[in-house]
PDB file of N, CA and C in Angstrom:
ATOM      1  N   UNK A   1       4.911  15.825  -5.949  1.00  0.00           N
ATOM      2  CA  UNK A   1       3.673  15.335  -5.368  1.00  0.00           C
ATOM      3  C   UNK A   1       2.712  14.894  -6.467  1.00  0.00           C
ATOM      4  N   UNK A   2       1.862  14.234  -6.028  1.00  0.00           N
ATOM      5  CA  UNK A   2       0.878  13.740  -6.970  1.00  0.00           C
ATOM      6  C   UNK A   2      -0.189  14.056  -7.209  1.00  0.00           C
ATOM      7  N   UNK A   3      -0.724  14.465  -8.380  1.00  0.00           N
ATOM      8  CA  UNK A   3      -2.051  15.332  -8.684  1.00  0.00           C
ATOM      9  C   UNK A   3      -3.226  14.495  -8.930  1.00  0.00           C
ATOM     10  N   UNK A   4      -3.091  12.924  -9.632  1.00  0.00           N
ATOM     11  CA  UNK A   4      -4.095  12.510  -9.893  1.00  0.00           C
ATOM     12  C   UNK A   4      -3.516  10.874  -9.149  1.00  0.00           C
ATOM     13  N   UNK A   5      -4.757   9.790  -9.026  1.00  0.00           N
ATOM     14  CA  UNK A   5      -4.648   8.750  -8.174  1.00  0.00           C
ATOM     15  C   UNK A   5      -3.726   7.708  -8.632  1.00  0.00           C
ATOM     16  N   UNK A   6      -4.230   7.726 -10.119  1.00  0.00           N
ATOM     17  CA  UNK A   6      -3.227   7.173 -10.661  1.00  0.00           C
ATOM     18  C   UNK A   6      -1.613   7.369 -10.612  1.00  0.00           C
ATOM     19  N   UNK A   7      -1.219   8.711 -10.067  1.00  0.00           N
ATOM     20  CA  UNK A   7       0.247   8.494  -9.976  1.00  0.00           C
ATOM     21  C   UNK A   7       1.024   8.636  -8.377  1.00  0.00           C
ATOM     22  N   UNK A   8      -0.054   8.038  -7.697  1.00  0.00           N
ATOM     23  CA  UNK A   8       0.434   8.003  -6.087  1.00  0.00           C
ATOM     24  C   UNK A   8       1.219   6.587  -6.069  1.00  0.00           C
ATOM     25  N   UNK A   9       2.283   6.225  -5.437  1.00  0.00           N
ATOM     26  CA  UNK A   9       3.091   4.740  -5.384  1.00  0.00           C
ATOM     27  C   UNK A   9       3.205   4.933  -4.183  1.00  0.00           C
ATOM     28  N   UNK A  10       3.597   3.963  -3.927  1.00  0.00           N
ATOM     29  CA  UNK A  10       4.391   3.175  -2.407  1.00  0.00           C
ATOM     30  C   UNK A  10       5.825   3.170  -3.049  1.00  0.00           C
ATOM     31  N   UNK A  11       6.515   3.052  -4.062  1.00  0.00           N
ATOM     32  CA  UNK A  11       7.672   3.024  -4.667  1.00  0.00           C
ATOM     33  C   UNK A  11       8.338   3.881  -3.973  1.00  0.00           C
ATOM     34  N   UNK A  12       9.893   3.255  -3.592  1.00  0.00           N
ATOM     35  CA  UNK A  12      10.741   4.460  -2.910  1.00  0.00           C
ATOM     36  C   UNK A  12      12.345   4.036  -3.457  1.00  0.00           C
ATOM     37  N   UNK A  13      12.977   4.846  -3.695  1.00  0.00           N
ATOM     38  CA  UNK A  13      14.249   5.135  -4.386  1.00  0.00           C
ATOM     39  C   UNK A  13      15.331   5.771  -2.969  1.00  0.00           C
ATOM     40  N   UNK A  14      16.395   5.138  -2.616  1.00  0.00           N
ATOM     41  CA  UNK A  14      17.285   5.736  -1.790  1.00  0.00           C
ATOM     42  C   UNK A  14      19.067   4.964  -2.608  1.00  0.00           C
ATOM     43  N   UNK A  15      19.580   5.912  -2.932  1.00  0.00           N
ATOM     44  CA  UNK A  15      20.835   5.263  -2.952  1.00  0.00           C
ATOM     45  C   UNK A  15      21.244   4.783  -4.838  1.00  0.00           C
ATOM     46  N   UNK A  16      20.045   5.341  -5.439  1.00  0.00           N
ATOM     47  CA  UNK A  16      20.548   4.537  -6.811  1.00  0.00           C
ATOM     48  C   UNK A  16      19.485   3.235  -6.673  1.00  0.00           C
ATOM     49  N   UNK A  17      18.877   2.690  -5.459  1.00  0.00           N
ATOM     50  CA  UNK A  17      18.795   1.539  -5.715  1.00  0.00           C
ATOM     51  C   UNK A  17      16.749   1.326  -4.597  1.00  0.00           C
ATOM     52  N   UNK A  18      16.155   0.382  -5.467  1.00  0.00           N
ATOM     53  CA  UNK A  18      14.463   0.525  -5.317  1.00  0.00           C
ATOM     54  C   UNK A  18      14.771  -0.207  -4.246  1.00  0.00           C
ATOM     55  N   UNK A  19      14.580   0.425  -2.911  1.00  0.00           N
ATOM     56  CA  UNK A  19      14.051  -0.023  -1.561  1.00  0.00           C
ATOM     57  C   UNK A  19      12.993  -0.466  -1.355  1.00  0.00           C
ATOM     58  N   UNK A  20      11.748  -0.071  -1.894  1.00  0.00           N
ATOM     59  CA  UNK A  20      10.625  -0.384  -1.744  1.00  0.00           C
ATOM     60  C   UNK A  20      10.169  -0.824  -2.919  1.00  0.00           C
ATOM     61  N   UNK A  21       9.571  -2.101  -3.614  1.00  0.00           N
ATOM     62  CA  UNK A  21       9.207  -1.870  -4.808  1.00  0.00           C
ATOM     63  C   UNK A  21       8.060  -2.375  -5.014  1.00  0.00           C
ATOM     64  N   UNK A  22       6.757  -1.745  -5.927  1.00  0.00           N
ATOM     65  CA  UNK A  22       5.890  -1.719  -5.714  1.00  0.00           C
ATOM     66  C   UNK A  22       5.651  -2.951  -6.687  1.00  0.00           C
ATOM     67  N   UNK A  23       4.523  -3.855  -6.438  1.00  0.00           N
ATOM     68  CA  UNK A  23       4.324  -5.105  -7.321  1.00  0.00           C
ATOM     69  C   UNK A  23       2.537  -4.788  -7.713  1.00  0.00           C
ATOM     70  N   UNK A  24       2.153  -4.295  -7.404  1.00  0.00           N
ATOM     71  CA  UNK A  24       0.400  -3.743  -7.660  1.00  0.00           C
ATOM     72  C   UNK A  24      -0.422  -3.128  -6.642  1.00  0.00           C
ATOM     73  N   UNK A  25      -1.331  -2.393  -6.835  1.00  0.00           N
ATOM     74  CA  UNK A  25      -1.955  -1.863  -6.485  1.00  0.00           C
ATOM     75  C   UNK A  25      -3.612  -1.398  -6.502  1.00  0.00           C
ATOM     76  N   UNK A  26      -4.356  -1.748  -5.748  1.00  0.00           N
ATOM     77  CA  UNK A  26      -5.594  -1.639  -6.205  1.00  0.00           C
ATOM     78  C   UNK A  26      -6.446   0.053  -5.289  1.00  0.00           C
ATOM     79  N   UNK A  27      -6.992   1.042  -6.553  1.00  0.00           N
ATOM     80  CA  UNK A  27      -7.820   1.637  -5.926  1.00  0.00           C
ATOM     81  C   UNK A  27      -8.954   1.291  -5.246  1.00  0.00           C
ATOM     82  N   UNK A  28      -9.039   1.811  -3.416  1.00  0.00           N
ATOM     83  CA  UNK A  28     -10.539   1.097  -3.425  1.00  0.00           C
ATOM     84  C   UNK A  28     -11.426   2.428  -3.321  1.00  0.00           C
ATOM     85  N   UNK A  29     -11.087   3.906  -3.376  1.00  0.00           N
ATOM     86  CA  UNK A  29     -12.154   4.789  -3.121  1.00  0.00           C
ATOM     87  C   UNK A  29     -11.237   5.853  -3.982  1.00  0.00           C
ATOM     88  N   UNK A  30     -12.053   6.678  -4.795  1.00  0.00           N
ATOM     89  CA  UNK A  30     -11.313   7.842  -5.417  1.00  0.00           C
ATOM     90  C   UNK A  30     -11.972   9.148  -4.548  1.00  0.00           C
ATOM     91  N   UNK A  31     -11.150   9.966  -4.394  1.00  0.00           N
ATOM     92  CA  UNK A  31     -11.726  11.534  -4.489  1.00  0.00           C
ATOM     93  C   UNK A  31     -11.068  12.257  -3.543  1.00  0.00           C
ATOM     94  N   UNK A  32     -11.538  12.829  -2.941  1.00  0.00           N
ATOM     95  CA  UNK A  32     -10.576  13.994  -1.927  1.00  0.00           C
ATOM     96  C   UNK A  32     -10.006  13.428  -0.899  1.00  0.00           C
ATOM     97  N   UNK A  33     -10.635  12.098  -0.845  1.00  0.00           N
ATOM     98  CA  UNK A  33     -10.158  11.398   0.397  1.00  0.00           C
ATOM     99  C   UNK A  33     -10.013  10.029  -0.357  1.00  0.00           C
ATOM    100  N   UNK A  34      -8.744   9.234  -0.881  1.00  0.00           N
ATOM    101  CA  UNK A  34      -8.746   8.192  -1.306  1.00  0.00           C
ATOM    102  C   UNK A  34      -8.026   7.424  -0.716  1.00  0.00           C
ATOM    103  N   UNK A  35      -8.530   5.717  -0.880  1.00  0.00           N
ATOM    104  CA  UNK A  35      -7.657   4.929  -0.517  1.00  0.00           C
ATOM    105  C   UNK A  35      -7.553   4.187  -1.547  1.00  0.00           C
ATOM    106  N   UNK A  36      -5.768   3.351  -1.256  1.00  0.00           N
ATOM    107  CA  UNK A  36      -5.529   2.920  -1.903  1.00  0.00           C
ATOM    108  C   UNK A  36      -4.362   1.538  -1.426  1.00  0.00           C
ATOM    109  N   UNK A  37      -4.613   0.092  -2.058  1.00  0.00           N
ATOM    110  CA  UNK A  37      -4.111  -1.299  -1.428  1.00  0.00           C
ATOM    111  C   UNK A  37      -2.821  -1.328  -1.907  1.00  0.00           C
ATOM    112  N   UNK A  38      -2.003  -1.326  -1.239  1.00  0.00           N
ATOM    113  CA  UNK A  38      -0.705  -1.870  -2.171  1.00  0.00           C
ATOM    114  C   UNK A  38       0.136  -3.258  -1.912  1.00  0.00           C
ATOM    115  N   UNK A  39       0.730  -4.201  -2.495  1.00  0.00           N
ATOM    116  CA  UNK A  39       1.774  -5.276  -2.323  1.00  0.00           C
ATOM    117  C   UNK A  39       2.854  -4.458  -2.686  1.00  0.00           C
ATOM    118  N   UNK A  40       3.598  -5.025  -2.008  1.00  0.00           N
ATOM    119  CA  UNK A  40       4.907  -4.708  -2.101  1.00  0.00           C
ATOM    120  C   UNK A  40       6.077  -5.199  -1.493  1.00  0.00           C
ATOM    121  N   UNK A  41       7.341  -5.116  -1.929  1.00  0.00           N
ATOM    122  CA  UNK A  41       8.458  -5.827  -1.418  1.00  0.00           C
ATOM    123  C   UNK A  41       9.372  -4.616  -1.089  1.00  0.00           C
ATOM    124  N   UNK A  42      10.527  -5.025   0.589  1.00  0.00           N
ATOM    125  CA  UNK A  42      11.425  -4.266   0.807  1.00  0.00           C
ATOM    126  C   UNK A  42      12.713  -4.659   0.151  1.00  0.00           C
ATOM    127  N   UNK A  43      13.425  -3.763  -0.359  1.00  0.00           N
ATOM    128  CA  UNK A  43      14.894  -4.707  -0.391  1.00  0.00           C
ATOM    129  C   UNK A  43      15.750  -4.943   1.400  1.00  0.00           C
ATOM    130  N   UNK A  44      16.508  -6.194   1.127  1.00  0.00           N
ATOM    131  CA  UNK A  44      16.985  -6.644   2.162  1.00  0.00           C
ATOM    132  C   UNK A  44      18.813  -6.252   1.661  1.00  0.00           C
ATOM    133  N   UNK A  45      18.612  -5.027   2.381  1.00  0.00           N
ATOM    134  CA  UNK A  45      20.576  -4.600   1.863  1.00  0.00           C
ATOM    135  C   UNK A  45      21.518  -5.691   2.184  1.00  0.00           C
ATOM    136  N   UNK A  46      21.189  -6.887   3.956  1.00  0.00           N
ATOM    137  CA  UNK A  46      22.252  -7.847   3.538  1.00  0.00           C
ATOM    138  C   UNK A  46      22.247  -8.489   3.161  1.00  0.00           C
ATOM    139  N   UNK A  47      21.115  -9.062   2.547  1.00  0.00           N
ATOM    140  CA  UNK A  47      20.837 -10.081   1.815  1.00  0.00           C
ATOM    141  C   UNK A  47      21.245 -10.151  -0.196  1.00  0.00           C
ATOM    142  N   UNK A  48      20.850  -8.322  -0.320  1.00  0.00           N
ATOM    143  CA  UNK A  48      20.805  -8.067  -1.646  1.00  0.00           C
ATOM    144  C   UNK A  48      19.673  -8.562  -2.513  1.00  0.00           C
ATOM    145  N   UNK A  49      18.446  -8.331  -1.517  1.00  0.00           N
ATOM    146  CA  UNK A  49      17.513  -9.384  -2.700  1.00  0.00           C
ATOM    147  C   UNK A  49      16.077  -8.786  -1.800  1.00  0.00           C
ATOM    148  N   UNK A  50      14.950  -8.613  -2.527  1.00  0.00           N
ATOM    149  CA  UNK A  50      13.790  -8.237  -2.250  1.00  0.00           C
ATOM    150  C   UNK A  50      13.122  -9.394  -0.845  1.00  0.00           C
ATOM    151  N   UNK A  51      12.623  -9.023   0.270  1.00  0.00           N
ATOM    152  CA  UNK A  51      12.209  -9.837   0.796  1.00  0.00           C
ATOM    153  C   UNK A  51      10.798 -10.578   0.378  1.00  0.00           C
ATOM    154  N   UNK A  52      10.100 -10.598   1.559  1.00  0.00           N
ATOM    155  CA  UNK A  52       8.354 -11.581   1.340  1.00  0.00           C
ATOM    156  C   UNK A  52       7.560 -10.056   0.712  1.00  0.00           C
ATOM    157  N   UNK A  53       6.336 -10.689   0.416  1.00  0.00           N
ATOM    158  CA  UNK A  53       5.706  -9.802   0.161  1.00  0.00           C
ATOM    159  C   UNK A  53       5.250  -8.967   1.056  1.00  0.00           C
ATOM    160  N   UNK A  54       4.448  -7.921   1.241  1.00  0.00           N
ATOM    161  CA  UNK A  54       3.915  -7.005   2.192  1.00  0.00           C
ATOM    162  C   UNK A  54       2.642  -6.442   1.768  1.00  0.00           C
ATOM    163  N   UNK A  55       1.629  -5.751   2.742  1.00  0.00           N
ATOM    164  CA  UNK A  55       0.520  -5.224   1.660  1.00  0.00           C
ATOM    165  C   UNK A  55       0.378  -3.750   2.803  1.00  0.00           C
ATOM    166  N   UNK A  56       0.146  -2.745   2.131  1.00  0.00           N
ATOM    167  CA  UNK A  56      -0.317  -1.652   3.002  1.00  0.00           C
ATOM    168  C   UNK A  56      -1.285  -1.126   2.751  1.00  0.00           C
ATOM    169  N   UNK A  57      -2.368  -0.469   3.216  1.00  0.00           N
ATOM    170  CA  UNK A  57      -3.292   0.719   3.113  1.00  0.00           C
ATOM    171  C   UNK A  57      -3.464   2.005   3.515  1.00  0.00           C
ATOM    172  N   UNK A  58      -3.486   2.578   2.291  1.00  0.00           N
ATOM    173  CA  UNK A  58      -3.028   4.077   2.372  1.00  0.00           C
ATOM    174  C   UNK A  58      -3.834   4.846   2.189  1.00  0.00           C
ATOM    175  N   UNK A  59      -4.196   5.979   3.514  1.00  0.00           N
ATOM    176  CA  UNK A  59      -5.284   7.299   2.846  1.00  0.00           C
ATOM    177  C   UNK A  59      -4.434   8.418   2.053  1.00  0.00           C
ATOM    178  N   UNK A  60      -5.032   9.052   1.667  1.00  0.00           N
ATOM    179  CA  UNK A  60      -4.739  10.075   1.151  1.00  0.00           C
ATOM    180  C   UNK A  60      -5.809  11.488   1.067  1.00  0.00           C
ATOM    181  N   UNK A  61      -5.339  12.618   1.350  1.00  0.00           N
ATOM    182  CA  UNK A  61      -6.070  13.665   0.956  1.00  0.00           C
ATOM    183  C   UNK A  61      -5.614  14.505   0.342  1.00  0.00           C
ATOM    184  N   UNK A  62      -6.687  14.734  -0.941  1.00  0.00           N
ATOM    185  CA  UNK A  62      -6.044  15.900  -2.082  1.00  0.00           C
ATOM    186  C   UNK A  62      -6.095  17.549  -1.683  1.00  0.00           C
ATOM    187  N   UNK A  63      -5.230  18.319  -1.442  1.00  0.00           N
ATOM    188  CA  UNK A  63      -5.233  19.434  -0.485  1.00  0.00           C
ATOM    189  C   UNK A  63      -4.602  20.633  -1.605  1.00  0.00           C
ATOM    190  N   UNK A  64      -5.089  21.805  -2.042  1.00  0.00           N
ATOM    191  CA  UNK A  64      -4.447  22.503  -3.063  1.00  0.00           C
ATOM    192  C   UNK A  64      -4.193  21.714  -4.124  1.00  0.00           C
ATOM    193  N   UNK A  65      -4.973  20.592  -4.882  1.00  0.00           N
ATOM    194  CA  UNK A  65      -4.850  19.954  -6.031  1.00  0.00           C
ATOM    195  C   UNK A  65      -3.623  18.937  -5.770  1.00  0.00           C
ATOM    196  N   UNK A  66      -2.935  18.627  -4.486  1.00  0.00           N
ATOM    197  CA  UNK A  66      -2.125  17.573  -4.692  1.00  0.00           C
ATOM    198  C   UNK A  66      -2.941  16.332  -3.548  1.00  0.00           C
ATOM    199  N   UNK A  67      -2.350  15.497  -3.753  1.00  0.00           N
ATOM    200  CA  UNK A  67      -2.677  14.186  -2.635  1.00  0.00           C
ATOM    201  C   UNK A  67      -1.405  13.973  -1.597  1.00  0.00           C
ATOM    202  N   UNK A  68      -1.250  13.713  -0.127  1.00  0.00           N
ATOM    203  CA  UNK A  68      -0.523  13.849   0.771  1.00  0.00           C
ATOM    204  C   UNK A  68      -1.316  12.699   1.773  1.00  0.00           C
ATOM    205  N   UNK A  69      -0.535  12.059   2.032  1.00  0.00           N
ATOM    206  CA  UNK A  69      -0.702  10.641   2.794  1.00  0.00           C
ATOM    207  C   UNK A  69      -1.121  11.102   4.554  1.00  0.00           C
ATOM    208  N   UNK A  70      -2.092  10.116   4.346  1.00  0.00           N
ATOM    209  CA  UNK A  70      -2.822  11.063   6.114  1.00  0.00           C
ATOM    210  C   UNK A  70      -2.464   9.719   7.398  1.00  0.00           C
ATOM    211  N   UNK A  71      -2.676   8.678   6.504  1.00  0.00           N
ATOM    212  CA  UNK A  71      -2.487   7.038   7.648  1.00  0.00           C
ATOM    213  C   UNK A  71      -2.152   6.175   6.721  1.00  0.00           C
ATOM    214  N   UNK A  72      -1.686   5.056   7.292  1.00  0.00           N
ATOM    215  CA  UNK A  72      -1.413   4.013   6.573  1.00  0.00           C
ATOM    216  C   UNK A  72      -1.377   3.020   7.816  1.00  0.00           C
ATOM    217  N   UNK A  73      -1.822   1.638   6.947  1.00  0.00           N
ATOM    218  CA  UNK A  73      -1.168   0.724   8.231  1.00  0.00           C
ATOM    219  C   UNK A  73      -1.078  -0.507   7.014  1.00  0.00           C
ATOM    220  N   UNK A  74       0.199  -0.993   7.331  1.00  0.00           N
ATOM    221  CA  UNK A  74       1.082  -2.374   6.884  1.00  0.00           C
ATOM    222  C   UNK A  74       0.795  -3.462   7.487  1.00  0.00           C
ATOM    223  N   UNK A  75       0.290  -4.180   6.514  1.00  0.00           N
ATOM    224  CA  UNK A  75       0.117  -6.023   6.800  1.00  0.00           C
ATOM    225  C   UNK A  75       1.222  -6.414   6.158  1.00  0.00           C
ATOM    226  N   UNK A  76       2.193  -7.052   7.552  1.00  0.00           N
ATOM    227  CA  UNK A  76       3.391  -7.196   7.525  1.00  0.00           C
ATOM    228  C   UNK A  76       3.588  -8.840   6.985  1.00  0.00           C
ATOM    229  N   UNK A  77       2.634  -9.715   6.699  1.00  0.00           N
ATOM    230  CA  UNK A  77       2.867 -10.802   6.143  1.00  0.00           C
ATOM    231  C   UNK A  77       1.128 -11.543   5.646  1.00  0.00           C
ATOM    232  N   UNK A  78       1.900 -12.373   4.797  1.00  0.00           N
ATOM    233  CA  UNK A  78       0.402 -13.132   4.428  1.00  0.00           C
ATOM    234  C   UNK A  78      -0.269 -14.313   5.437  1.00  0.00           C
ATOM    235  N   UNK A  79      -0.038 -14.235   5.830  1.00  0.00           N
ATOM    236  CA  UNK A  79      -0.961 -14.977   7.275  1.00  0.00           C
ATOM    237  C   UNK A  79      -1.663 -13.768   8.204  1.00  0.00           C
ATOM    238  N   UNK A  80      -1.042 -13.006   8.255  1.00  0.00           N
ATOM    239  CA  UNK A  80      -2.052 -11.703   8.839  1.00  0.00           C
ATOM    240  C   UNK A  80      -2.856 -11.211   7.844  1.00  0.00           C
ATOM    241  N   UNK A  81      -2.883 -11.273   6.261  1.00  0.00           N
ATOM    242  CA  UNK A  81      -3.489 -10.595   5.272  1.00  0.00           C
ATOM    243  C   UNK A  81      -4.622 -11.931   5.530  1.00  0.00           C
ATOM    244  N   UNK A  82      -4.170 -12.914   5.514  1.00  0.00           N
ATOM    245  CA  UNK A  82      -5.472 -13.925   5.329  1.00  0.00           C
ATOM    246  C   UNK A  82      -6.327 -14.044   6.610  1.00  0.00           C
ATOM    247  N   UNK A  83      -5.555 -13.970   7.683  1.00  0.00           N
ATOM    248  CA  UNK A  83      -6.775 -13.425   9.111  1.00  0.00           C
ATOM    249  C   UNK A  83      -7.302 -12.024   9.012  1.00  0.00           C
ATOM    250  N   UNK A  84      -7.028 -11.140   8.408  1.00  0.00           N
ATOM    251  CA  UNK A  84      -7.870  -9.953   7.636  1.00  0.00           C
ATOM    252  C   UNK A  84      -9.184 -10.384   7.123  1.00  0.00           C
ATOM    253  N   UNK A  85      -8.638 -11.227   5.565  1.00  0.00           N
ATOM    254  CA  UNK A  85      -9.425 -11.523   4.848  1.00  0.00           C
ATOM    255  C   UNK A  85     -10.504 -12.848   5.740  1.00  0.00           C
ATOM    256  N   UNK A  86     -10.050 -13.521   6.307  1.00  0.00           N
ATOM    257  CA  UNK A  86     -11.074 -14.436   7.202  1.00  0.00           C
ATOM    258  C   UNK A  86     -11.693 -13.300   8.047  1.00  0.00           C
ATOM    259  N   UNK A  87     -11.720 -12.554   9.024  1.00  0.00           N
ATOM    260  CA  UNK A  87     -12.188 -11.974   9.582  1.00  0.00           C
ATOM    261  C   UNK A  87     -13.903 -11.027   8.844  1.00  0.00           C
ATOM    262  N   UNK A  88     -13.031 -10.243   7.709  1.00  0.00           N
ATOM    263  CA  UNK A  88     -14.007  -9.353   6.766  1.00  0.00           C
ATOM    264  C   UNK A  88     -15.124 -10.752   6.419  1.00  0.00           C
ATOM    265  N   UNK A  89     -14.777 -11.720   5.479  1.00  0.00           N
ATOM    266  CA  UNK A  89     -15.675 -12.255   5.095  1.00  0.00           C
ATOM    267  C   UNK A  89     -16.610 -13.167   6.134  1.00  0.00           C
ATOM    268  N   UNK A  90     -16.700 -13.040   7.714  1.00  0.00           N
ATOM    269  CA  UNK A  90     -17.287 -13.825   8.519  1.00  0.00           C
ATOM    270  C   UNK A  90     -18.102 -12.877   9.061  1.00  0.00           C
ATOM    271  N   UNK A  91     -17.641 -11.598   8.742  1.00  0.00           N
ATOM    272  CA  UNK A  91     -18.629 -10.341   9.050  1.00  0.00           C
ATOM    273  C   UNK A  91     -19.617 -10.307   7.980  1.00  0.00           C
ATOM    274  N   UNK A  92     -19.346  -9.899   6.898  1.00  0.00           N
ATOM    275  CA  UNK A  92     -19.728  -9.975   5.201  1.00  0.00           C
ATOM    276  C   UNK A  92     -20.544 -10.936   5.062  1.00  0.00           C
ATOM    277  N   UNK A  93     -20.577 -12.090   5.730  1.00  0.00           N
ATOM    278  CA  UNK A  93     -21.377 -13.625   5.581  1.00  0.00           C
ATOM    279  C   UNK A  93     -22.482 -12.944   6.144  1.00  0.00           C
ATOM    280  N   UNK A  94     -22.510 -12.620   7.337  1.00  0.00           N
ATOM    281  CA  UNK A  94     -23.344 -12.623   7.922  1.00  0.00           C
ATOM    282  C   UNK A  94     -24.909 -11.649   7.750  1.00  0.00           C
ATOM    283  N   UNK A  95     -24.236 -10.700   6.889  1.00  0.00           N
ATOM    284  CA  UNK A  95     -25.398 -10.219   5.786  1.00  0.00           C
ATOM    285  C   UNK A  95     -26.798 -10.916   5.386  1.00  0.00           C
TER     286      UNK A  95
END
């Protein structure tokens, strides 16, 4: 498990071989309750080759000094990440 923010991933290992592989990540809140953005790619076993990109957001809460994942929800492609991002900034404008 992970003690500090810096070493929480989306990275996942099954088989010898990176199923999930993480391409970056941005903190957006540190502390007992953090979140955190990730891109990332699945591997495609019949294909043999990483698919599209993906992005998820992940809470986390640090509980007895470790961090343990509470929600997440996956933006399953970049046309939904960019009606995200259109959405936030038409709210955000309106400031």
């Amino acid at each position: 498990m992970a003690t500090t923010v810096d070493e929480l991933t989306i990275r996942y290992e099954e088989d010898g071989i990176e199923t999930v592989k993480e391409l970056d990540k941005v903190v957006l809140t540190k502390g007992a309750w953090s979140t955190i953005l990730y891109r990332y790619q699945d591997w495609d076993r019949r294909k043999e080759e990483y698919g599209p990109e993906k992005y998820s957001i992940r809470r986390y809460q640090k509980r007895s000094g470790e961090y343990q994942q509470k929600s997440k929800f996956n933006i399953s492609s970049k046309d939904q990440a960019k009606a995200i991002i259109e959405a936030l900034q038409g709210w955000i404008g309106e400031d």
